[in-house]
PDB file of N, CA and C in Angstrom:
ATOM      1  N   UNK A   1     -31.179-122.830-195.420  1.00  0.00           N
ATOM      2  CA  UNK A   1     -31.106-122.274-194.083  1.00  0.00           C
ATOM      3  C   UNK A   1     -29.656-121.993-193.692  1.00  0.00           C
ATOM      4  N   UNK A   2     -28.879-122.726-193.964  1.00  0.00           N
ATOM      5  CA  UNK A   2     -27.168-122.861-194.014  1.00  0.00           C
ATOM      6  C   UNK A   2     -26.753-121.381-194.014  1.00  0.00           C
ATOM      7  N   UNK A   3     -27.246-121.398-195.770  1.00  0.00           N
ATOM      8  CA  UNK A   3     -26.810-119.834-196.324  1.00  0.00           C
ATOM      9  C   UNK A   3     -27.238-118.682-195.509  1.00  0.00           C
ATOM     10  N   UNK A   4     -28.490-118.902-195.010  1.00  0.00           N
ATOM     11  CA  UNK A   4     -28.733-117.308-194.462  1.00  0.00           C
ATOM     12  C   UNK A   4     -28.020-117.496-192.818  1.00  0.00           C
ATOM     13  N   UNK A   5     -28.047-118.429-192.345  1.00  0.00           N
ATOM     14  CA  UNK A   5     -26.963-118.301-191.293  1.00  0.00           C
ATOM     15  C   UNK A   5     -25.225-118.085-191.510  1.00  0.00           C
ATOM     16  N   UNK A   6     -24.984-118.137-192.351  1.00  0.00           N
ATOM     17  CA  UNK A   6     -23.563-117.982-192.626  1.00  0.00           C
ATOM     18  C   UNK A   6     -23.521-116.382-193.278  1.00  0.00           C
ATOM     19  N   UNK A   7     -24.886-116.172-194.084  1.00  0.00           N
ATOM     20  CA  UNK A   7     -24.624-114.721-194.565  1.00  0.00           C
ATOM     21  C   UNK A   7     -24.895-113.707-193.070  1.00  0.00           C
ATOM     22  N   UNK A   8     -25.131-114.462-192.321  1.00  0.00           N
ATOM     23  CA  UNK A   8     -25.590-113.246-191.232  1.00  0.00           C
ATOM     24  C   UNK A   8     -24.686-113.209-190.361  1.00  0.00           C
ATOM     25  N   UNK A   9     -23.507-113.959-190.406  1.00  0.00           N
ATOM     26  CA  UNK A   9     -22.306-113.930-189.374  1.00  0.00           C
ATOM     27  C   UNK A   9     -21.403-112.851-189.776  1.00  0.00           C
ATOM     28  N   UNK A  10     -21.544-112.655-190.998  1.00  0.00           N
ATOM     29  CA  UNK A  10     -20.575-111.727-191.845  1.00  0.00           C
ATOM     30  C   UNK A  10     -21.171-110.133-191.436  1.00  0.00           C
ATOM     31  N   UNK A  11     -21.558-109.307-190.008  1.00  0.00           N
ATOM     32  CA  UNK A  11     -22.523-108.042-190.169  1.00  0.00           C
ATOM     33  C   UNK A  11     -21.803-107.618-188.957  1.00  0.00           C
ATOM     34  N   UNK A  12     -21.858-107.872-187.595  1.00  0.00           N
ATOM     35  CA  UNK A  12     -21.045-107.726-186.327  1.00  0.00           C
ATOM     36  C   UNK A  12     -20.834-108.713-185.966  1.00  0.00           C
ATOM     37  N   UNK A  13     -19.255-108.303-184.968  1.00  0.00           N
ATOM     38  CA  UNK A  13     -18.571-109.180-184.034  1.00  0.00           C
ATOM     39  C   UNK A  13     -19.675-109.543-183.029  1.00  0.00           C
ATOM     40  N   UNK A  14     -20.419-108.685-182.579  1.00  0.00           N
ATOM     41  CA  UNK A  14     -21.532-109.344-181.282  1.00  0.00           C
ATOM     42  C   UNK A  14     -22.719-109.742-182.057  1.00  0.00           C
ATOM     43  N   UNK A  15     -23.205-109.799-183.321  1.00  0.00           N
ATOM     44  CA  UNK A  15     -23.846-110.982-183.746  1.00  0.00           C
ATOM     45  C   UNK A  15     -23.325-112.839-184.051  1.00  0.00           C
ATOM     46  N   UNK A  16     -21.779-112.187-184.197  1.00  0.00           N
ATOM     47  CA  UNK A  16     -21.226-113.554-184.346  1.00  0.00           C
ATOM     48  C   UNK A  16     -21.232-114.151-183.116  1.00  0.00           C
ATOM     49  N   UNK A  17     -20.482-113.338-181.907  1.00  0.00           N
ATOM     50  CA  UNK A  17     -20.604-114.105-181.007  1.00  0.00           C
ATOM     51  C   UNK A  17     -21.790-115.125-180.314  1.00  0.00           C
ATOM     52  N   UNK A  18     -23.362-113.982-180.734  1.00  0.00           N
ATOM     53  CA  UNK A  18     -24.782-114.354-180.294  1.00  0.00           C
ATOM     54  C   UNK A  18     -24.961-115.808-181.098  1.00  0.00           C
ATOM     55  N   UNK A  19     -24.809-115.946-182.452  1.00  0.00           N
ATOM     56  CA  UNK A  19     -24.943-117.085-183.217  1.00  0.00           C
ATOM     57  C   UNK A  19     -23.668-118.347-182.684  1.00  0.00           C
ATOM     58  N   UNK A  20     -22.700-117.988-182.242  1.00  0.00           N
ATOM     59  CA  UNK A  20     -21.510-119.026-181.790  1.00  0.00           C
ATOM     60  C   UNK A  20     -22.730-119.848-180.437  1.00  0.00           C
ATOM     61  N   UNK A  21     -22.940-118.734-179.623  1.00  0.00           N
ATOM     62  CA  UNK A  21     -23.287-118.713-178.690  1.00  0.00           C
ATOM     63  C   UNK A  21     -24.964-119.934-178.787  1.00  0.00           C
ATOM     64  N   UNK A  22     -25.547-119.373-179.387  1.00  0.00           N
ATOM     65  CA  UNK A  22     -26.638-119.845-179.974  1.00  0.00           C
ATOM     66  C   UNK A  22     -27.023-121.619-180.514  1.00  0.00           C
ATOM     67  N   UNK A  23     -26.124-121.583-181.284  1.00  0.00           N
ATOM     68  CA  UNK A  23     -25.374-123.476-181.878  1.00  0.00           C
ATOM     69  C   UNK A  23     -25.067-123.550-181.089  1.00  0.00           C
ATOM     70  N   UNK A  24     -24.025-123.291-180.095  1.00  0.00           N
ATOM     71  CA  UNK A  24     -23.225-124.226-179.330  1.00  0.00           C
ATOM     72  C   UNK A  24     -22.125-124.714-180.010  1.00  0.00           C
ATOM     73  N   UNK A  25     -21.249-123.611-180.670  1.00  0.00           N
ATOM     74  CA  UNK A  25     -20.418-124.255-181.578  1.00  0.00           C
ATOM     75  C   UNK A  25     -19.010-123.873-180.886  1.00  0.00           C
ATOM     76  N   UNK A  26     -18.174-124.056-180.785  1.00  0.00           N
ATOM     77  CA  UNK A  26     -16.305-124.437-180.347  1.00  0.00           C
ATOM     78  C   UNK A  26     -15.438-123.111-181.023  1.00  0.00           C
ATOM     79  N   UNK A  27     -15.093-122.048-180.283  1.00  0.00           N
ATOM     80  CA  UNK A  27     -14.216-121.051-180.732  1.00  0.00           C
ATOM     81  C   UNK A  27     -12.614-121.186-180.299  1.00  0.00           C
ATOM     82  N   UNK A  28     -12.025-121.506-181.691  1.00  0.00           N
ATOM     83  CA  UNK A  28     -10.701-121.430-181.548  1.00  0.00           C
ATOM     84  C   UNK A  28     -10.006-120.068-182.625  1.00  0.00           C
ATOM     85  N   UNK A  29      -8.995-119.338-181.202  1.00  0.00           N
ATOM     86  CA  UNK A  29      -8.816-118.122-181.794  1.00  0.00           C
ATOM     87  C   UNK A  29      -6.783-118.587-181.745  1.00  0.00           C
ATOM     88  N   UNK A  30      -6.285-118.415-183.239  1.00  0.00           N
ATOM     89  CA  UNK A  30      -4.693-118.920-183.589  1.00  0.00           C
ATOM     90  C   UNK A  30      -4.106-117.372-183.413  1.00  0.00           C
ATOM     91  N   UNK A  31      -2.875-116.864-182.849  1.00  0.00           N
ATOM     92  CA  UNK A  31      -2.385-115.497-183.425  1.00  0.00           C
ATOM     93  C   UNK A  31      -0.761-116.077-183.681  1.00  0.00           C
ATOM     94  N   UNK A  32      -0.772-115.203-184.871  1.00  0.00           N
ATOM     95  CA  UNK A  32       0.308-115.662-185.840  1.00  0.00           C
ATOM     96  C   UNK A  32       1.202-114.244-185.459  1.00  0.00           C
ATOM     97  N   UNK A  33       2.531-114.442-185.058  1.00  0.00           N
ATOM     98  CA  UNK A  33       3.140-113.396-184.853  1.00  0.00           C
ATOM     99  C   UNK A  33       3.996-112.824-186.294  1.00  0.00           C
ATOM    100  N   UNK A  34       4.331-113.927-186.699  1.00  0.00           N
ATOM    101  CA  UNK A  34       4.985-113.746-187.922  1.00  0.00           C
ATOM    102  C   UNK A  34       4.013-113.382-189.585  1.00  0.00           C
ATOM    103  N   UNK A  35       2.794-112.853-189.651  1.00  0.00           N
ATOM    104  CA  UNK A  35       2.254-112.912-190.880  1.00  0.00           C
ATOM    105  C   UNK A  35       2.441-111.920-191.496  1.00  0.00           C
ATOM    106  N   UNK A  36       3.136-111.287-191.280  1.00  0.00           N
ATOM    107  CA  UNK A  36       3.397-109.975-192.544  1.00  0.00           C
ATOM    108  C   UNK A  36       4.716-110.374-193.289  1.00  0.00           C
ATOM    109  N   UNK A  37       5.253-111.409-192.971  1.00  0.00           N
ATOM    110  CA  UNK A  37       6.623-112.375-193.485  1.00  0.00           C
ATOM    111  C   UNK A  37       6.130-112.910-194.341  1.00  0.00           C
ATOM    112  N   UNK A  38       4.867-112.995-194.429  1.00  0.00           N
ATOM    113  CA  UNK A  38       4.479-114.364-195.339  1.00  0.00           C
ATOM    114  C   UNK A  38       3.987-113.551-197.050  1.00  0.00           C
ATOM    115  N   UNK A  39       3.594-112.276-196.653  1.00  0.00           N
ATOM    116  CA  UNK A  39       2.786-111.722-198.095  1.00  0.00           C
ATOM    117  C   UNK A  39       4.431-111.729-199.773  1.00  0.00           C
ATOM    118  N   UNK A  40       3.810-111.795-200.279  1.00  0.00           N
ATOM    119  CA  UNK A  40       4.639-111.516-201.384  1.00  0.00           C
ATOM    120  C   UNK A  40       4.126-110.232-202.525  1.00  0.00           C
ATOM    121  N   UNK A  41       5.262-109.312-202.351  1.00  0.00           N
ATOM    122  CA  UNK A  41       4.990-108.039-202.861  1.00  0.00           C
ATOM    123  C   UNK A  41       4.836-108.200-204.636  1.00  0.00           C
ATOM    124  N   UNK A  42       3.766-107.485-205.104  1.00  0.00           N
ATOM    125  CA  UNK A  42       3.726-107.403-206.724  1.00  0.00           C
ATOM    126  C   UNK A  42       4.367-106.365-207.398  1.00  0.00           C
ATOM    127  N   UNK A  43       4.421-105.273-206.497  1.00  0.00           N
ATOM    128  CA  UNK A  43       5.216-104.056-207.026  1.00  0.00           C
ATOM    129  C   UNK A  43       6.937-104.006-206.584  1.00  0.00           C
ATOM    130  N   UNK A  44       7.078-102.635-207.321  1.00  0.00           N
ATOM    131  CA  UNK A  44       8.543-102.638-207.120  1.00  0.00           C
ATOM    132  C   UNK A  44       8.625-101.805-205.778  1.00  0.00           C
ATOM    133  N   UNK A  45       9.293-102.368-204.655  1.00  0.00           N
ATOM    134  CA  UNK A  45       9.489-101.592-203.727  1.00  0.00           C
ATOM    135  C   UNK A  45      10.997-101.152-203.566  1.00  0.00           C
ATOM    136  N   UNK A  46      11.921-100.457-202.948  1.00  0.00           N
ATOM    137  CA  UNK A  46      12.922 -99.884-202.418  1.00  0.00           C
ATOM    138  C   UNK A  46      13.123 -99.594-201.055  1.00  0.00           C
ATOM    139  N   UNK A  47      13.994 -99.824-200.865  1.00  0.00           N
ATOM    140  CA  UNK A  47      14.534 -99.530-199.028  1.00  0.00           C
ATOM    141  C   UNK A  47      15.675 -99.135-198.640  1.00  0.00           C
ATOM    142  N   UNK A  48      15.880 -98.064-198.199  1.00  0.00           N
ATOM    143  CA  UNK A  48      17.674 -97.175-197.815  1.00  0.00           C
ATOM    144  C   UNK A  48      17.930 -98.592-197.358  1.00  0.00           C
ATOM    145  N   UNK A  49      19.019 -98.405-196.970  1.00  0.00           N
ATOM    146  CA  UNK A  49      20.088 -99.746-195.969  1.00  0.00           C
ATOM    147  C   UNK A  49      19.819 -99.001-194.618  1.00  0.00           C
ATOM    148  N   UNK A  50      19.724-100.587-193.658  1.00  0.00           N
ATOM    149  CA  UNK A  50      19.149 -99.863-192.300  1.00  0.00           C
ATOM    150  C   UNK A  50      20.997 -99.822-191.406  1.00  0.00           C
ATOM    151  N   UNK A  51      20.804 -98.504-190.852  1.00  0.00           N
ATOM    152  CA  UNK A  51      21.868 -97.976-190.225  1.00  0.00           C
ATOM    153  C   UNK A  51      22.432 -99.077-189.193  1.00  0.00           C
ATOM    154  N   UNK A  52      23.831 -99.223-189.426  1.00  0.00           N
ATOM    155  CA  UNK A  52      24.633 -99.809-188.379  1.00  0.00           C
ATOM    156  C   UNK A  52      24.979-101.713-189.884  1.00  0.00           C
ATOM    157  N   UNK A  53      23.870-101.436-191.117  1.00  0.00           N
ATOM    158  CA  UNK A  53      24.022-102.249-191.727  1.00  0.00           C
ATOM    159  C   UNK A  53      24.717-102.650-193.130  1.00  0.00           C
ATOM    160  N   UNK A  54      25.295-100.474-193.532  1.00  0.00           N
ATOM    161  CA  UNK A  54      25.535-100.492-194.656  1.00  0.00           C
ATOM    162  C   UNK A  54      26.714-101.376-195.192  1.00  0.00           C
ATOM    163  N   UNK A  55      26.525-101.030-196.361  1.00  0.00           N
ATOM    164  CA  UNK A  55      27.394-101.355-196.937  1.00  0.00           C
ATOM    165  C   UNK A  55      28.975-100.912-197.534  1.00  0.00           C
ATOM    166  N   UNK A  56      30.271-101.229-197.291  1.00  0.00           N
ATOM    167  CA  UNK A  56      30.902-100.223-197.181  1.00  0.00           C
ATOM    168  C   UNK A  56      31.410 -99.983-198.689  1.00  0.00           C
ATOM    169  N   UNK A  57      31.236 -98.472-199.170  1.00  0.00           N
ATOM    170  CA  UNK A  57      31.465 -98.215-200.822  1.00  0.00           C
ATOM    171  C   UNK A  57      30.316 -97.906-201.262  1.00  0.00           C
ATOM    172  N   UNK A  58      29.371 -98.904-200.931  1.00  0.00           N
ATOM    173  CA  UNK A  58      27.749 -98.830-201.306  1.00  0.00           C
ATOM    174  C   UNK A  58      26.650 -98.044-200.662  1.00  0.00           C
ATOM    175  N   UNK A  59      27.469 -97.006-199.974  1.00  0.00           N
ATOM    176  CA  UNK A  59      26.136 -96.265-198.883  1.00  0.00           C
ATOM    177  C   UNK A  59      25.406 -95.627-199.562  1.00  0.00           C
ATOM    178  N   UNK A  60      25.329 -95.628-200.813  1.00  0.00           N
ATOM    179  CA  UNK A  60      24.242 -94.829-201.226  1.00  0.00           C
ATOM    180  C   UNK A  60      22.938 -95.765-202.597  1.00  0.00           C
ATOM    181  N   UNK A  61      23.303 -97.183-202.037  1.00  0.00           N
ATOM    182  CA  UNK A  61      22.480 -98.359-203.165  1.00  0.00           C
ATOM    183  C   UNK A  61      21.410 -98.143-201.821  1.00  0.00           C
ATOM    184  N   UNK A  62      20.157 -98.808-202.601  1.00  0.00           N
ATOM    185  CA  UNK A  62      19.293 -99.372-201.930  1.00  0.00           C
ATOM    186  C   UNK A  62      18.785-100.418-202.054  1.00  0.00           C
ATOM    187  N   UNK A  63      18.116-101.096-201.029  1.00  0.00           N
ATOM    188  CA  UNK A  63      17.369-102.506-201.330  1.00  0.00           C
ATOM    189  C   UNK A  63      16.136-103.028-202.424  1.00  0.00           C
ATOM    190  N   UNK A  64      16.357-103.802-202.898  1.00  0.00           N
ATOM    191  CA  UNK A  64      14.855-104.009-203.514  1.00  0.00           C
ATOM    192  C   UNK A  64      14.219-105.489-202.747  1.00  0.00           C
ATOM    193  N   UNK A  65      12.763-104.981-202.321  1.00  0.00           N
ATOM    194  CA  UNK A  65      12.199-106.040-201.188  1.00  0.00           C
ATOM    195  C   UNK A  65      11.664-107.192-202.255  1.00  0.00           C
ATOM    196  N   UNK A  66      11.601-108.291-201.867  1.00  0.00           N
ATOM    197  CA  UNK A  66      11.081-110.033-202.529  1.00  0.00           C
ATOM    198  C   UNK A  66       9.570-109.865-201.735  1.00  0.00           C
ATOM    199  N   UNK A  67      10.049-109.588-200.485  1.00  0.00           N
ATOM    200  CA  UNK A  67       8.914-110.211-199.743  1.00  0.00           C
ATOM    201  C   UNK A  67       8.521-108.895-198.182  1.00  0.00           C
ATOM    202  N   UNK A  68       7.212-108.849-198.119  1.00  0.00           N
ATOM    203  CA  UNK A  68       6.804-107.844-197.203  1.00  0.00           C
ATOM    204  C   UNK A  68       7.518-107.821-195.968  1.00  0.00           C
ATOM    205  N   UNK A  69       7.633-106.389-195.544  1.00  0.00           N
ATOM    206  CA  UNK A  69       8.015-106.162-194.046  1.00  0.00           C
ATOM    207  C   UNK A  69       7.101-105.694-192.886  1.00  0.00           C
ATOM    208  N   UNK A  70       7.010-105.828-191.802  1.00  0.00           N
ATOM    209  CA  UNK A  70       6.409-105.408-190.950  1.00  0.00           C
ATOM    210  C   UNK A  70       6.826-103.867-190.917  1.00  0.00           C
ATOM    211  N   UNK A  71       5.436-103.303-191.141  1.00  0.00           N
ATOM    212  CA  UNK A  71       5.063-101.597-191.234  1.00  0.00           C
ATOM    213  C   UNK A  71       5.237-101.605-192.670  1.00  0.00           C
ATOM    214  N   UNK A  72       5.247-102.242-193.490  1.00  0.00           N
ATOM    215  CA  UNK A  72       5.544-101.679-195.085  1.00  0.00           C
ATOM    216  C   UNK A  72       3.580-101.242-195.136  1.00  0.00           C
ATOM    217  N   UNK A  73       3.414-100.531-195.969  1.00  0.00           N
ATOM    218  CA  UNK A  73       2.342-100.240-196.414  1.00  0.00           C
ATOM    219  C   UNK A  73       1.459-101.171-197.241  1.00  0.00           C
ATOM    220  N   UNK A  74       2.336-102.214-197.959  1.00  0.00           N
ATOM    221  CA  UNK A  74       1.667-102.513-198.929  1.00  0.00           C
ATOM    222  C   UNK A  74       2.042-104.461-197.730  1.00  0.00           C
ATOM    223  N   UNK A  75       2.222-104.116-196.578  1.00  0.00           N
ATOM    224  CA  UNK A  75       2.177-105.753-196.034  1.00  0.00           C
ATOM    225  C   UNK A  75       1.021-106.591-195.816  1.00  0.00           C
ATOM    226  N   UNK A  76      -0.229-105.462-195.349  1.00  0.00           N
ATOM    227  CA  UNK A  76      -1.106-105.685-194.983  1.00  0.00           C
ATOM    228  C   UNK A  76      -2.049-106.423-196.364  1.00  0.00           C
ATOM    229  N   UNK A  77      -1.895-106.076-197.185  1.00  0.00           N
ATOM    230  CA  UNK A  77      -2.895-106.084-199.144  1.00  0.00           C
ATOM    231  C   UNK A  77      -2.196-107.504-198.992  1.00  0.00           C
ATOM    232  N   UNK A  78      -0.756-107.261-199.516  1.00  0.00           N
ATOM    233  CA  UNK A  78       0.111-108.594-199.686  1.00  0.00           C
ATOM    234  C   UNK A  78       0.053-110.082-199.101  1.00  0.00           C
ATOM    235  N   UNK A  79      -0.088-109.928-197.330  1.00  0.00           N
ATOM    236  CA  UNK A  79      -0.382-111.017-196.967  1.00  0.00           C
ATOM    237  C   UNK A  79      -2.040-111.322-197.521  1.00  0.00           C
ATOM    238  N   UNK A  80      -2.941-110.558-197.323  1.00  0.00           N
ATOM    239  CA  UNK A  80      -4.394-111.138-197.705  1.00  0.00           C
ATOM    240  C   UNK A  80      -4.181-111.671-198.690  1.00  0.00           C
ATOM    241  N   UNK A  81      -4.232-110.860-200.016  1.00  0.00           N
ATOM    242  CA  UNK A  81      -3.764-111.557-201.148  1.00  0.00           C
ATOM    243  C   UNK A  81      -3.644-113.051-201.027  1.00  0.00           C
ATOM    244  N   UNK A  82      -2.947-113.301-200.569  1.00  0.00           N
ATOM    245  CA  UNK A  82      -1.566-114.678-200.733  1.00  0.00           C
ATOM    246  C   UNK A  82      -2.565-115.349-199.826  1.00  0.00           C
ATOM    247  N   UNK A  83      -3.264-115.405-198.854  1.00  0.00           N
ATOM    248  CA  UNK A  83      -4.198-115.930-197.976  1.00  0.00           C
ATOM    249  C   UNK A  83      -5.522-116.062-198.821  1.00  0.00           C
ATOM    250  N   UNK A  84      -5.995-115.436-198.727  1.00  0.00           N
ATOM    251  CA  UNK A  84      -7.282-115.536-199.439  1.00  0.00           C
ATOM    252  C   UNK A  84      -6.970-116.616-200.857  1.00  0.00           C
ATOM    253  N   UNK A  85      -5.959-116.265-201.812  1.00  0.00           N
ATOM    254  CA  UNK A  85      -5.635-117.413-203.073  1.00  0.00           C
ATOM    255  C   UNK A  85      -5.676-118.946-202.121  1.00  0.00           C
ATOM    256  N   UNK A  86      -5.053-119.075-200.915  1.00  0.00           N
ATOM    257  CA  UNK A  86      -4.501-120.079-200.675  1.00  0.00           C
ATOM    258  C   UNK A  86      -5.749-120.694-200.160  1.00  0.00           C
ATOM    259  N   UNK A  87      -6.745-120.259-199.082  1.00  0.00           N
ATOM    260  CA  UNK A  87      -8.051-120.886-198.495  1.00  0.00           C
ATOM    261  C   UNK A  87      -8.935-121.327-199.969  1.00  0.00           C
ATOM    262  N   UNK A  88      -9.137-120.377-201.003  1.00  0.00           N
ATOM    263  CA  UNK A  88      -9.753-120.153-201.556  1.00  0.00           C
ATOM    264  C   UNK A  88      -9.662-121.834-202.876  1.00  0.00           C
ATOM    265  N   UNK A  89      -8.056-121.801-202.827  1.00  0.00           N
ATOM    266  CA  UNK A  89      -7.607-123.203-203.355  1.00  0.00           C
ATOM    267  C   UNK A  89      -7.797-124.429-202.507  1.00  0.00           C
ATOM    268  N   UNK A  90      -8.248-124.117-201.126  1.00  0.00           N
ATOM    269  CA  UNK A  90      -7.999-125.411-200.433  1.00  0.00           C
ATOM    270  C   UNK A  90     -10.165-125.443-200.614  1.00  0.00           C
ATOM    271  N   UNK A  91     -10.649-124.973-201.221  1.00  0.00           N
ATOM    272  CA  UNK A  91     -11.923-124.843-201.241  1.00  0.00           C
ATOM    273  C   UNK A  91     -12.836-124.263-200.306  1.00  0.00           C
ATOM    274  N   UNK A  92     -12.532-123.358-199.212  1.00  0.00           N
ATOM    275  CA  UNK A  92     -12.819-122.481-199.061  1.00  0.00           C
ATOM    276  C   UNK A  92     -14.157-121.459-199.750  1.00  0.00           C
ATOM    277  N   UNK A  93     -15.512-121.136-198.964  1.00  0.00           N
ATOM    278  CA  UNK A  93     -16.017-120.111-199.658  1.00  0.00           C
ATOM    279  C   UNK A  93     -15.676-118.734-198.752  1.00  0.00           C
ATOM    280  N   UNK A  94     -15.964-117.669-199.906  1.00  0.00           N
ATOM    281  CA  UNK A  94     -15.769-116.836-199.371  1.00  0.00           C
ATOM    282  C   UNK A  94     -17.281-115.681-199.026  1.00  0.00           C
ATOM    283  N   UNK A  95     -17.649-115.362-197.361  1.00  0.00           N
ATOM    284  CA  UNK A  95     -18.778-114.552-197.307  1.00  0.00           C
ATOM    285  C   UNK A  95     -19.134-113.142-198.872  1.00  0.00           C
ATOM    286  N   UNK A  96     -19.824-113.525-198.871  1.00  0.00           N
ATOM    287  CA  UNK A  96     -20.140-112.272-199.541  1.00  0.00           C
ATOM    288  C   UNK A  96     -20.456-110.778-198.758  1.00  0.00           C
ATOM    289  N   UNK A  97     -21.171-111.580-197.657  1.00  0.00           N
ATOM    290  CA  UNK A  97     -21.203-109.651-196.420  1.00  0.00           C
ATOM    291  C   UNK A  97     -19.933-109.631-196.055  1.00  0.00           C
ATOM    292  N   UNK A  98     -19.227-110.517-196.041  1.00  0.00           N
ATOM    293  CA  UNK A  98     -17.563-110.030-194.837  1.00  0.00           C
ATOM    294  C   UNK A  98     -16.523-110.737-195.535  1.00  0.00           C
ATOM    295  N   UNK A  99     -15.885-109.782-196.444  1.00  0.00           N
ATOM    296  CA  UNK A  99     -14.817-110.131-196.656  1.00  0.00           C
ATOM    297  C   UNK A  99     -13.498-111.015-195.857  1.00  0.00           C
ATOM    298  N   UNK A 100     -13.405-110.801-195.006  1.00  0.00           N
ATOM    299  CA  UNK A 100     -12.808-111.713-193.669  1.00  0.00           C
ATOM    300  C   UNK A 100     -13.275-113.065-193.620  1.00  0.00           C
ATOM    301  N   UNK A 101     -14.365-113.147-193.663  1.00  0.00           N
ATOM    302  CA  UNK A 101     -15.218-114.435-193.483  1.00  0.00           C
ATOM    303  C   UNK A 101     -14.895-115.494-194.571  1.00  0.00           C
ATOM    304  N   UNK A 102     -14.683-116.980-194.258  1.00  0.00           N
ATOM    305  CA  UNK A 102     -14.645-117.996-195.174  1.00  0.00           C
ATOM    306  C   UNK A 102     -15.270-119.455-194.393  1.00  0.00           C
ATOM    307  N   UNK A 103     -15.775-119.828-195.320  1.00  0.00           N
ATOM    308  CA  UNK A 103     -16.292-121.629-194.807  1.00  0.00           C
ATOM    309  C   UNK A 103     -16.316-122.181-195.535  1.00  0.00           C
ATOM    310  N   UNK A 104     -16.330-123.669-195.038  1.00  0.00           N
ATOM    311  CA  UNK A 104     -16.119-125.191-195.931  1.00  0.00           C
ATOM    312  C   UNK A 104     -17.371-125.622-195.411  1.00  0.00           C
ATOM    313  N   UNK A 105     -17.543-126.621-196.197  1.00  0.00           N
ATOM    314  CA  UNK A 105     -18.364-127.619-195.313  1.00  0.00           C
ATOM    315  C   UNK A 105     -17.717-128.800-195.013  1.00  0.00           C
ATOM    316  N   UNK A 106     -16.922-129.952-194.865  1.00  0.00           N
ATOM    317  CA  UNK A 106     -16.508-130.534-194.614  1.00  0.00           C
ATOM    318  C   UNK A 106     -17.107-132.400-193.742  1.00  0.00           C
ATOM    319  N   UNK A 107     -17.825-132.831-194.818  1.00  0.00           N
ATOM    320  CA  UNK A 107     -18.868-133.642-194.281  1.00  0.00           C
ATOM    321  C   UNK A 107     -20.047-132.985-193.904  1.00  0.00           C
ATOM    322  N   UNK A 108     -20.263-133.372-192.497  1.00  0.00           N
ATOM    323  CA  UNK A 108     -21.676-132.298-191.572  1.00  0.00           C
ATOM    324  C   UNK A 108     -21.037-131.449-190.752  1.00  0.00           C
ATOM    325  N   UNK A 109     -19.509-130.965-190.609  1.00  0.00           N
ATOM    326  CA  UNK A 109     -19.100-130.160-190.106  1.00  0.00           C
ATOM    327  C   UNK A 109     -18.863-129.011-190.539  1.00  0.00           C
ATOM    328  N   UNK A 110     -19.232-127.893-190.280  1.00  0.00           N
ATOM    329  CA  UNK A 110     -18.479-126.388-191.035  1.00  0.00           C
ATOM    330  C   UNK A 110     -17.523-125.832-190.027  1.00  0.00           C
ATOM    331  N   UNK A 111     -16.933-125.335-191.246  1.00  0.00           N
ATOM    332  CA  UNK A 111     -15.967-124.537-190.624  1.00  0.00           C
ATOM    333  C   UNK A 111     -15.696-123.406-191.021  1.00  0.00           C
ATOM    334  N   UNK A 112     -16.051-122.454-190.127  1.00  0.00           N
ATOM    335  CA  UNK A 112     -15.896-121.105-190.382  1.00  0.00           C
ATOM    336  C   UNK A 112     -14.909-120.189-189.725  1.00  0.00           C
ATOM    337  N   UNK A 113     -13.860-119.442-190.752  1.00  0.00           N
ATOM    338  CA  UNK A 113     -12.750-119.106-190.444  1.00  0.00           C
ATOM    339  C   UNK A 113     -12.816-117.035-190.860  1.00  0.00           C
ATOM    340  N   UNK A 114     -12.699-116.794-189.421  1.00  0.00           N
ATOM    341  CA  UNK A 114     -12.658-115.114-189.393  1.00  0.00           C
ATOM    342  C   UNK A 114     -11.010-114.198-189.782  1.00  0.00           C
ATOM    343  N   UNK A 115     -10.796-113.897-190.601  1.00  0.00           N
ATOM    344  CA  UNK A 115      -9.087-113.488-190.650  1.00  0.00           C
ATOM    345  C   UNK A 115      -9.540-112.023-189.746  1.00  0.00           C
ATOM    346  N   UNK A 116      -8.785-111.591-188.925  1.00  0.00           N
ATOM    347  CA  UNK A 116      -8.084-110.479-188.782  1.00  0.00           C
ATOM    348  C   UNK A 116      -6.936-110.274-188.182  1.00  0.00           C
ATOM    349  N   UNK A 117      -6.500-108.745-188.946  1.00  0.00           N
ATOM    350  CA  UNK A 117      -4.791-108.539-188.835  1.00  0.00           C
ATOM    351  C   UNK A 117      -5.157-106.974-187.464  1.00  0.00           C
ATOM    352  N   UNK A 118      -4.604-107.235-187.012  1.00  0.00           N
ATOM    353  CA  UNK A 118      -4.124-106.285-185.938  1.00  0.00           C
ATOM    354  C   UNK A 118      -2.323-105.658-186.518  1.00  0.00           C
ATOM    355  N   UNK A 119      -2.552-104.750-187.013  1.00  0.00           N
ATOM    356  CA  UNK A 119      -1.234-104.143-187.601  1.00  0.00           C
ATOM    357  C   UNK A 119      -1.045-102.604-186.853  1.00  0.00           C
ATOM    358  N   UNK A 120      -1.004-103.050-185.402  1.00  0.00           N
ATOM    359  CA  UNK A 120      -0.554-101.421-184.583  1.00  0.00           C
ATOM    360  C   UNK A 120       0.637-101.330-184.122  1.00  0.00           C
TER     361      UNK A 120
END
């Protein structure tokens, strides 16, 4: 019974809410200002030098990035990535309808954890 309630949270936001609603279960919503700091890039990226920062002799080197920037293209892949490995190690399952979606069970408690990135 577990399973088909957990597979059915993963379909809409206003079914999740109806099922929160439903149990009687405790919504805590975290916003992380800093998470596009956190992804670690696999490819090779490049970046001009940002103006007012060059370098003097060197105005025409560019950067090579370690780690994602806010608006990079590839920040958004990068942090999931690195998130998803990390829940996924702390034992973590992951929905099969909603990628976003993950739960534990944790004794008789679950815990079910929704990721989303707002990147506007």
């Amino acid at each position: 019974m577990r399973r088909h309630l957990l597979q059915s949270l993963g379909t809409l936001p206003l079914e999740q809410l109806c099922l929160v609603s439903i149990m009687g279960w405790k919504i805590k919503k975290i916003n992380v200002k800093t998470t596009f700091l956190n992804g670690i890039i696999e490819e090779e990226v490049y970046i001009e030098q940002p103006r007012g920062f060059e370098v003097k002799g060197k105005e025409s080197h560019v950067y090579g990035l370690k780690k994602a920037l806010y608006g990079l293209k590839q920040a958004l892949r990068a942090w999931y990535c690195r998130i998803d490995g990390y829940l996924l190690s702390m034992g973590f399952t992951k929905s099969e309808a909603h990628p976003n979606l993950y739960f534990i069970l944790v004794g008789i408690s679950l815990l079910i954890l929704v990721l989303y990135a707002d990147d506007l």
